[in-house]
Protein backbone atom coordinates (compact mmCIF):
# COMPACT_ATOMS: atom_id res chain seq x y z
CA UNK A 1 -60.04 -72.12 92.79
CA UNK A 2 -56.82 -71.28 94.81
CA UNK A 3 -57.44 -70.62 98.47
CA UNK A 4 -55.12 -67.90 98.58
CA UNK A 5 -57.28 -65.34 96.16
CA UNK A 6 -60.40 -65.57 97.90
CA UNK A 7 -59.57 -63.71 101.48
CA UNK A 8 -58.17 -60.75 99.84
CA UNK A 9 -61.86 -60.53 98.21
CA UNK A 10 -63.91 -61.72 100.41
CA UNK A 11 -62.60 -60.36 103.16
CA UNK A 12 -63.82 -57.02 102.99
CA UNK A 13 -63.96 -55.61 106.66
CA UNK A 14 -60.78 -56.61 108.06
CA UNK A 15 -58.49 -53.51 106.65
CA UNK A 16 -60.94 -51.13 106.49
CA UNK A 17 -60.30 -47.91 109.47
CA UNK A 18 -62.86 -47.57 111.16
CA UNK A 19 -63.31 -43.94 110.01
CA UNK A 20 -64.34 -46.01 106.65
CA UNK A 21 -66.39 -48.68 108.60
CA UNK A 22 -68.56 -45.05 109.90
CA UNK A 23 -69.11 -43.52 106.17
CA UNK A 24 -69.68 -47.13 104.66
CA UNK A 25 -72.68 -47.67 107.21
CA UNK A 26 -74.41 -44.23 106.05
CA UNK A 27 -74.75 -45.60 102.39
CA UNK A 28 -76.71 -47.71 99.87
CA UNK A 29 -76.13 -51.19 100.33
CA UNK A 30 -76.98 -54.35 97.77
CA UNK A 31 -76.17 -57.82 97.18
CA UNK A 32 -72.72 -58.33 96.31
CA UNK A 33 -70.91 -60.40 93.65
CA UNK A 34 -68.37 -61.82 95.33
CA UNK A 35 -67.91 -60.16 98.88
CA UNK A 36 -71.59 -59.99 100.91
CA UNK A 37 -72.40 -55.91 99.68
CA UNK A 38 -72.16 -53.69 97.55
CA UNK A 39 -71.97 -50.12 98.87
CA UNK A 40 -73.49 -46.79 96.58
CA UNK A 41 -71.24 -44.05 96.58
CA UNK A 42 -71.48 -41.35 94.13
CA UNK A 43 -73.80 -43.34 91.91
CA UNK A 44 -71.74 -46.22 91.38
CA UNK A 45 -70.89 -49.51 93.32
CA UNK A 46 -68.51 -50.69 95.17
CA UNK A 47 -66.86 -53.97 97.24
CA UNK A 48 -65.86 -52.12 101.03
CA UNK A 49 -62.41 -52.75 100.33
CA UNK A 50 -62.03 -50.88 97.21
CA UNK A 51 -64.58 -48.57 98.52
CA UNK A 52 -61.52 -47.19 100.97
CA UNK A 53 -58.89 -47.44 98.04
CA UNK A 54 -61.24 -45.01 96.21
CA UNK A 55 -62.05 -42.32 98.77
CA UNK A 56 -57.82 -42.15 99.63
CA UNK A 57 -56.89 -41.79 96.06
CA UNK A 58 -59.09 -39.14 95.63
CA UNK A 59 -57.88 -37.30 98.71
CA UNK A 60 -54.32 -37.63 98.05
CA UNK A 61 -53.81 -38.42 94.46
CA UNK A 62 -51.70 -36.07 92.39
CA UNK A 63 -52.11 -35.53 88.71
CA UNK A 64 -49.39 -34.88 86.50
CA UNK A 65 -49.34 -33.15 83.27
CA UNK A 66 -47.43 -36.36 81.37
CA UNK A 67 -49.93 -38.71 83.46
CA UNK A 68 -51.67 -41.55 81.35
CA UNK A 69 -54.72 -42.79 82.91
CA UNK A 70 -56.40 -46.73 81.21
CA UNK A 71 -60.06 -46.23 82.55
CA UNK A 72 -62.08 -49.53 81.79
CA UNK A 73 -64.84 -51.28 83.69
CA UNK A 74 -63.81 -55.28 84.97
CA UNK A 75 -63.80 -57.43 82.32
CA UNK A 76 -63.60 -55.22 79.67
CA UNK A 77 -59.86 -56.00 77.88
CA UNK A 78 -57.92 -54.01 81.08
CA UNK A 79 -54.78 -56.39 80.97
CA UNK A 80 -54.09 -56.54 76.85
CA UNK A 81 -54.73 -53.08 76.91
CA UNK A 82 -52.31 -52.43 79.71
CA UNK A 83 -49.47 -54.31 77.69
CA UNK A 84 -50.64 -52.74 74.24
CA UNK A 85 -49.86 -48.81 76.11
CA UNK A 86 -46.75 -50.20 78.24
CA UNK A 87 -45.08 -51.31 75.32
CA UNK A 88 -45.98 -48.59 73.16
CA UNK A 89 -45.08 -45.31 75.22
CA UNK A 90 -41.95 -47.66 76.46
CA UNK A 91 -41.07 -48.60 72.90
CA UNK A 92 -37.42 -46.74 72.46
CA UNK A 93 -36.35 -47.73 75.84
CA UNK A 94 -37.44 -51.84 75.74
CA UNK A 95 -37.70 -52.18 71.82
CA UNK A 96 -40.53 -54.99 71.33
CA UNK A 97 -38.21 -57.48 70.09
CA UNK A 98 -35.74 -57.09 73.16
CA UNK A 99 -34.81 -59.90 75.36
CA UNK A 100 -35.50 -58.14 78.47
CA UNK A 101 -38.30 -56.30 77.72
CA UNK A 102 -40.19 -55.85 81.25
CA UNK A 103 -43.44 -57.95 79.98
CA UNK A 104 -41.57 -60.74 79.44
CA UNK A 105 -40.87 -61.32 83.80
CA UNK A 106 -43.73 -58.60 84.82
CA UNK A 107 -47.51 -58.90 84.71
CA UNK A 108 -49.04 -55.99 83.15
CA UNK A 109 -50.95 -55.02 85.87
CA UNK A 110 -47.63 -54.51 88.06
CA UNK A 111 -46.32 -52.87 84.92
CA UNK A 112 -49.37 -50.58 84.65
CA UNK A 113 -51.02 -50.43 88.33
CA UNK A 114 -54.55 -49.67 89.19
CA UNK A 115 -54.94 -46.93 91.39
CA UNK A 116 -57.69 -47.93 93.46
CA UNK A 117 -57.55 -51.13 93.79
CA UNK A 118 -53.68 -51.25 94.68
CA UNK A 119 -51.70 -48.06 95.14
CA UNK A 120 -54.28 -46.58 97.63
CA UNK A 121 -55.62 -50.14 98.80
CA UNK A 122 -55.99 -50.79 102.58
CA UNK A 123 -55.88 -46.64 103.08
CA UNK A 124 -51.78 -46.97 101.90
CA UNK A 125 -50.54 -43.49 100.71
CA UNK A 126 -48.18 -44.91 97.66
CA UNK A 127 -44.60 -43.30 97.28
CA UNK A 128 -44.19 -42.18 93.52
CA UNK A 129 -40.26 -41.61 93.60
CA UNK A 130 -39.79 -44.12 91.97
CA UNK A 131 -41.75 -43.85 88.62
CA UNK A 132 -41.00 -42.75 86.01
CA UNK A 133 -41.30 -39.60 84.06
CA UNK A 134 -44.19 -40.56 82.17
CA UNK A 135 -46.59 -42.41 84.38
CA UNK A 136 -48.95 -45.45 83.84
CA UNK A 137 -52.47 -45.08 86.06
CA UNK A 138 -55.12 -47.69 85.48
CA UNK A 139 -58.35 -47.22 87.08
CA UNK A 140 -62.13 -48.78 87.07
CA UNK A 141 -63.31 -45.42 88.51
CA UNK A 142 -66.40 -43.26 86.54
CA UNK A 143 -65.12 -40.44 85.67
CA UNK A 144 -67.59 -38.83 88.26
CA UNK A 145 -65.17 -40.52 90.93
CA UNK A 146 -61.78 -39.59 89.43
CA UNK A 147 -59.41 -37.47 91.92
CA UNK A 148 -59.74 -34.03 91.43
CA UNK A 149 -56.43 -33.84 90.24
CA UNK A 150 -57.18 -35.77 87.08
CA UNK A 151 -60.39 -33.78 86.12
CA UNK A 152 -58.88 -30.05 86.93
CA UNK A 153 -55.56 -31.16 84.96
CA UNK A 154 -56.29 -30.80 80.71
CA UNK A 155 -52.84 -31.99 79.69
CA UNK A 156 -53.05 -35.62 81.01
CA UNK A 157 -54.44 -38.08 78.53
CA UNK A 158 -57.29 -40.85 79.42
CA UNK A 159 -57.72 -44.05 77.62
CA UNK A 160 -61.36 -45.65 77.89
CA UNK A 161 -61.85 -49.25 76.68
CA UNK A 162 -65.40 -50.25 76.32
CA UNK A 163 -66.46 -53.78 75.44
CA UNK A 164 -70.05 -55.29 74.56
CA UNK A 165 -71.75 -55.13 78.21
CA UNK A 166 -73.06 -59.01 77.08
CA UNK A 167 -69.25 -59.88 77.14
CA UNK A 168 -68.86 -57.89 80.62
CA UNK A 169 -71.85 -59.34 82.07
CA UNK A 170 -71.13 -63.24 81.14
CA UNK A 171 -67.63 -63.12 81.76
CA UNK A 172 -67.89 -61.26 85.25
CA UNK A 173 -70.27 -63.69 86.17
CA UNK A 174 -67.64 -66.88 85.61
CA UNK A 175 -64.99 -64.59 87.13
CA UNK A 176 -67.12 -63.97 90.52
CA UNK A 177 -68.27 -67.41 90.79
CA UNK A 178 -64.44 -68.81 90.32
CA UNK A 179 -63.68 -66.50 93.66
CA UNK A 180 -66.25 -67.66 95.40
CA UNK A 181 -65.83 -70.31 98.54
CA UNK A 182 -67.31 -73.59 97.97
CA UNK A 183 -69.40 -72.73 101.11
CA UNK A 184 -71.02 -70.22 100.16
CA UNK A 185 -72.09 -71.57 96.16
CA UNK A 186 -72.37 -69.39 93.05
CA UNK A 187 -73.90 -67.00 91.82
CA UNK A 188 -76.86 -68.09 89.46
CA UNK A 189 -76.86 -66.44 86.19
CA UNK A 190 -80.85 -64.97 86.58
CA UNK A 191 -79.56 -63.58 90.11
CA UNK A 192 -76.46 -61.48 88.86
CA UNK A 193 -78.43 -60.67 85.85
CA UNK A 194 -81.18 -59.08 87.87
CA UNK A 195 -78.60 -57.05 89.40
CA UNK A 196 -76.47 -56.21 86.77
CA UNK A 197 -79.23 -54.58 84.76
CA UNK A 198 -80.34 -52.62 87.93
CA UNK A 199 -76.63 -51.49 87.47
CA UNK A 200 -75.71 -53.00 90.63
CA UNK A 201 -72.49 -54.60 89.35
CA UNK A 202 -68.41 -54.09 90.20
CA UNK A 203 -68.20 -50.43 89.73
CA UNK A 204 -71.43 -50.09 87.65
CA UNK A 205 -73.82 -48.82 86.54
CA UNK A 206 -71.80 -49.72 82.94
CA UNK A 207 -73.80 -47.76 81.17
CA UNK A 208 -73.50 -44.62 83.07
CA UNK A 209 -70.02 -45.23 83.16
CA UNK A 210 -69.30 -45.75 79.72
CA UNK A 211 -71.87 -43.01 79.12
CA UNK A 212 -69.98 -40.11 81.06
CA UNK A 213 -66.16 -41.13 78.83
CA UNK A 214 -67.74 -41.22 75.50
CA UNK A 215 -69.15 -37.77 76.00
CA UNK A 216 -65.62 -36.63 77.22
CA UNK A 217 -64.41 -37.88 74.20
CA UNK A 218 -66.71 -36.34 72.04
CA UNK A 219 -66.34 -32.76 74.02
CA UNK A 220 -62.49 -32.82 74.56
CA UNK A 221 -61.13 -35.32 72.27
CA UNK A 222 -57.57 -34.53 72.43
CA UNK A 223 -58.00 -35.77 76.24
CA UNK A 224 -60.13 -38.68 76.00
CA UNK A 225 -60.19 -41.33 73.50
CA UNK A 226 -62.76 -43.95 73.25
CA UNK A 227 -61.80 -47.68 72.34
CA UNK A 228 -64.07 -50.53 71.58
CA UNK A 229 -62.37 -53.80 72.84
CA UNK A 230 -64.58 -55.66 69.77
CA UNK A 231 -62.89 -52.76 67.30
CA UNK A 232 -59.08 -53.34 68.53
CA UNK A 233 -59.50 -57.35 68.17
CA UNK A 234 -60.57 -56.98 64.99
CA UNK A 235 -58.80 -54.39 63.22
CA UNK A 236 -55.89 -54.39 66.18
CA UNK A 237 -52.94 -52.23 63.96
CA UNK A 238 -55.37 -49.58 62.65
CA UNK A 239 -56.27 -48.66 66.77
CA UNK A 240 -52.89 -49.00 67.73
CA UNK A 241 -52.10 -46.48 65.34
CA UNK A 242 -54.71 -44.07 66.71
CA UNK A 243 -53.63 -44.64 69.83
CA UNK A 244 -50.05 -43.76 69.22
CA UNK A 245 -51.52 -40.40 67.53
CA UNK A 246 -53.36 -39.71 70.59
CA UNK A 247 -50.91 -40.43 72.69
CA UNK A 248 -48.37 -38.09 70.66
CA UNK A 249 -46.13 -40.54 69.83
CA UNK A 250 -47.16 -41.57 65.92
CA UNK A 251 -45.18 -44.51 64.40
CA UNK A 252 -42.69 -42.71 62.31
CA UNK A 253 -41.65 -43.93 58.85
CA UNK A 254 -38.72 -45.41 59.59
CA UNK A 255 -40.74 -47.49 62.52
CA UNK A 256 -43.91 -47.95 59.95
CA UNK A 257 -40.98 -49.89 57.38
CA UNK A 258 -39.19 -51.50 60.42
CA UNK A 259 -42.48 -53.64 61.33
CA UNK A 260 -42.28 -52.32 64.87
CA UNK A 261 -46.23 -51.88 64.73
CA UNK A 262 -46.38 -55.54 64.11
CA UNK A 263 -43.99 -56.27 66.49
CA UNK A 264 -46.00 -54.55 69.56
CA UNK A 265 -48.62 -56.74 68.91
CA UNK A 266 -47.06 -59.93 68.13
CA UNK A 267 -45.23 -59.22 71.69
CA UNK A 268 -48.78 -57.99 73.30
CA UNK A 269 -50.64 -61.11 71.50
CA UNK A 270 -52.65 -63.47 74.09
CA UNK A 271 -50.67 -66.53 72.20
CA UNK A 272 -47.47 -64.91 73.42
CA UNK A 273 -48.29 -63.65 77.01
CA UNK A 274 -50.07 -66.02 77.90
CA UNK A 275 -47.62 -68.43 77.68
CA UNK A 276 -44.74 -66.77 79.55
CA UNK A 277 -44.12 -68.31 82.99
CA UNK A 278 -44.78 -65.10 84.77
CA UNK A 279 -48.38 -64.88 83.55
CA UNK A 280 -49.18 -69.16 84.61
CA UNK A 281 -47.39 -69.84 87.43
CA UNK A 282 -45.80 -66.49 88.77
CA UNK A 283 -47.41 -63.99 91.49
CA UNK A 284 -48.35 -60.55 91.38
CA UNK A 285 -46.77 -57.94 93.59
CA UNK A 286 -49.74 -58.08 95.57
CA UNK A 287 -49.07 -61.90 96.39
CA UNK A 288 -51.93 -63.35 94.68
CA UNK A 289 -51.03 -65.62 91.72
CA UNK A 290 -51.81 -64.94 87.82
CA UNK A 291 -52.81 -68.48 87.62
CA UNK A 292 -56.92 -68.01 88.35
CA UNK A 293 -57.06 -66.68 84.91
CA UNK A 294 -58.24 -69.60 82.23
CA UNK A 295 -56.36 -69.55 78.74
CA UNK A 296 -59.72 -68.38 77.58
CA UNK A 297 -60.59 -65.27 79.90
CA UNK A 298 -56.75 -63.77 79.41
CA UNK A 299 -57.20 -60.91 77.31
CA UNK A 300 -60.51 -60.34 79.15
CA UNK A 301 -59.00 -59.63 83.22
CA UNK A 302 -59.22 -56.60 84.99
């Protein structure tokens, strides 16, 4: 495990203000994962850390009508399906097939950032000048905890990716235990599953969370689609198309005859990302390199 990952984890208190060290004290506390607790805030759980990234974004984040939000919770497909909306929505500007297409030099989670967990990290207000038109939000937030820009605003669009909470559950529990220092051992497996079924988990419970987006869907579902990551492996162009649709941007027939649906996934493939330099040996913007990621547990980050 590389040293540099774990502080930015696992140390939890150091950037917190201490107007966040107050409220953090007043609430719910378990076990933790990775860092020592887990704090309760509006029903769901949270590392300190993020805990602060949450409550900023939701007092200063501001939704725009165009605004695309990728809601997942960890472990669920966030990174493939980061590239797979990046490269769609960007599709006339950086063609799939073009030799400077942005995923080629950029991890997609600088290409599509989260909110919490890096725009609004360590109580930062982010500046937004610099976006573009059409903005890229990814978030691990229930929809419960979403700014109140995002829920008040119907024309902005949310993507949920769900995944088999099995898959979550076995594949957090390698991730967590990779983080952890050597001096403090892993997590066993009966531990973590004790506490994942209580729902005490990385911005769990996942059922309520998956529970509150798939009823959004169902109610409004020309502002919330629900994906299954098992659904887009396996039948990968059909969802793409449906995303597009949703999205507003349908492949046209010219693009249908070109192959250009093919050649978003070819480009978004795990054979192909994962073996650009940027994604083995390079860093994020954050500092912390793409490297702790196994070829195995690619299309499964975030």
């Amino acid at each position: 495990m590389p040293s540099e990952i774990s502080p930015k984890y696992l140390q939890q208190e150091e950037t917190l203000t201490q107007e966040c060290k107050n409220f953090i004290s007043t609430l719910p506390k378990e076990r933790g994962w990775l860092a020592s607790h887990l704090y309760q805030y509006q029903g769901f759980w949270y590392p300190a850390r993020h805990l602060q990234g949450v409550i900023s974004c939701q007092k200063h984040f501001q939704a725009q009508h165009s605004d695309i939000f990728l809601v997942t919770t960890p472990k669920s497909g966030t990174t493939w399906l980061k590239a797979v909306i990046f490269t769609l929505v960007n599709r006339t500007r950086y063609p799939p097939v073009a030799k400077n297409h942005p995923l080629l030099s950029n991890n997609p989670h600088d290409l599509v950032p989260f909110l919490e967990i890096k725009l609004y990290v360590d109580n930062q207000i982010p500046d937004f000048s610099s976006f573009p038109s059409l903005r890229l939000f990814a978030t691990h937030l229930p929809h419960v905890s979403l700014p109140e820009s995002v829920k008040q605003n119907s024309a902005c669009k949310i993507v949920y990716l769900c995944r088999n909470p099995k898959d979550i559950f076995v594949s957090l529990w390698h991730f967590t235990n990779k983080l952890r220092p050597q001096e403090t051992g892993t997590n066993s497996i009966s531990e973590v599953f004790d506490l994942f079924c209580r729902g005490v988990t990385l911005f769990g419970p996942f059922w309520e969370h998956a529970l509150e987006y798939w009823k959004l869907s169902i109610e409004n579902p020309d502002r919330v689609l629900f994906l299954k990551f098992e659904d887009m492996k396996n039948q990968p162009a059909t969802h793409l198309r449906r995303l597009a649709e949703f999205l507003g941007s349908p492949f046209s027939a010219g693009e249908e005859e070109s192959g250009l649906v093919e050649e978003i996934l070819k480009l978004c493939s795990f054979d192909n990302l994962s073996a650009l330099d940027v994604n083995r040996n390079g860093k994020l913007t954050s500092g912390e390199k793409n490297n702790v990621f196994s070829a195995g547990e690619w299309l499964e980050t975030g």
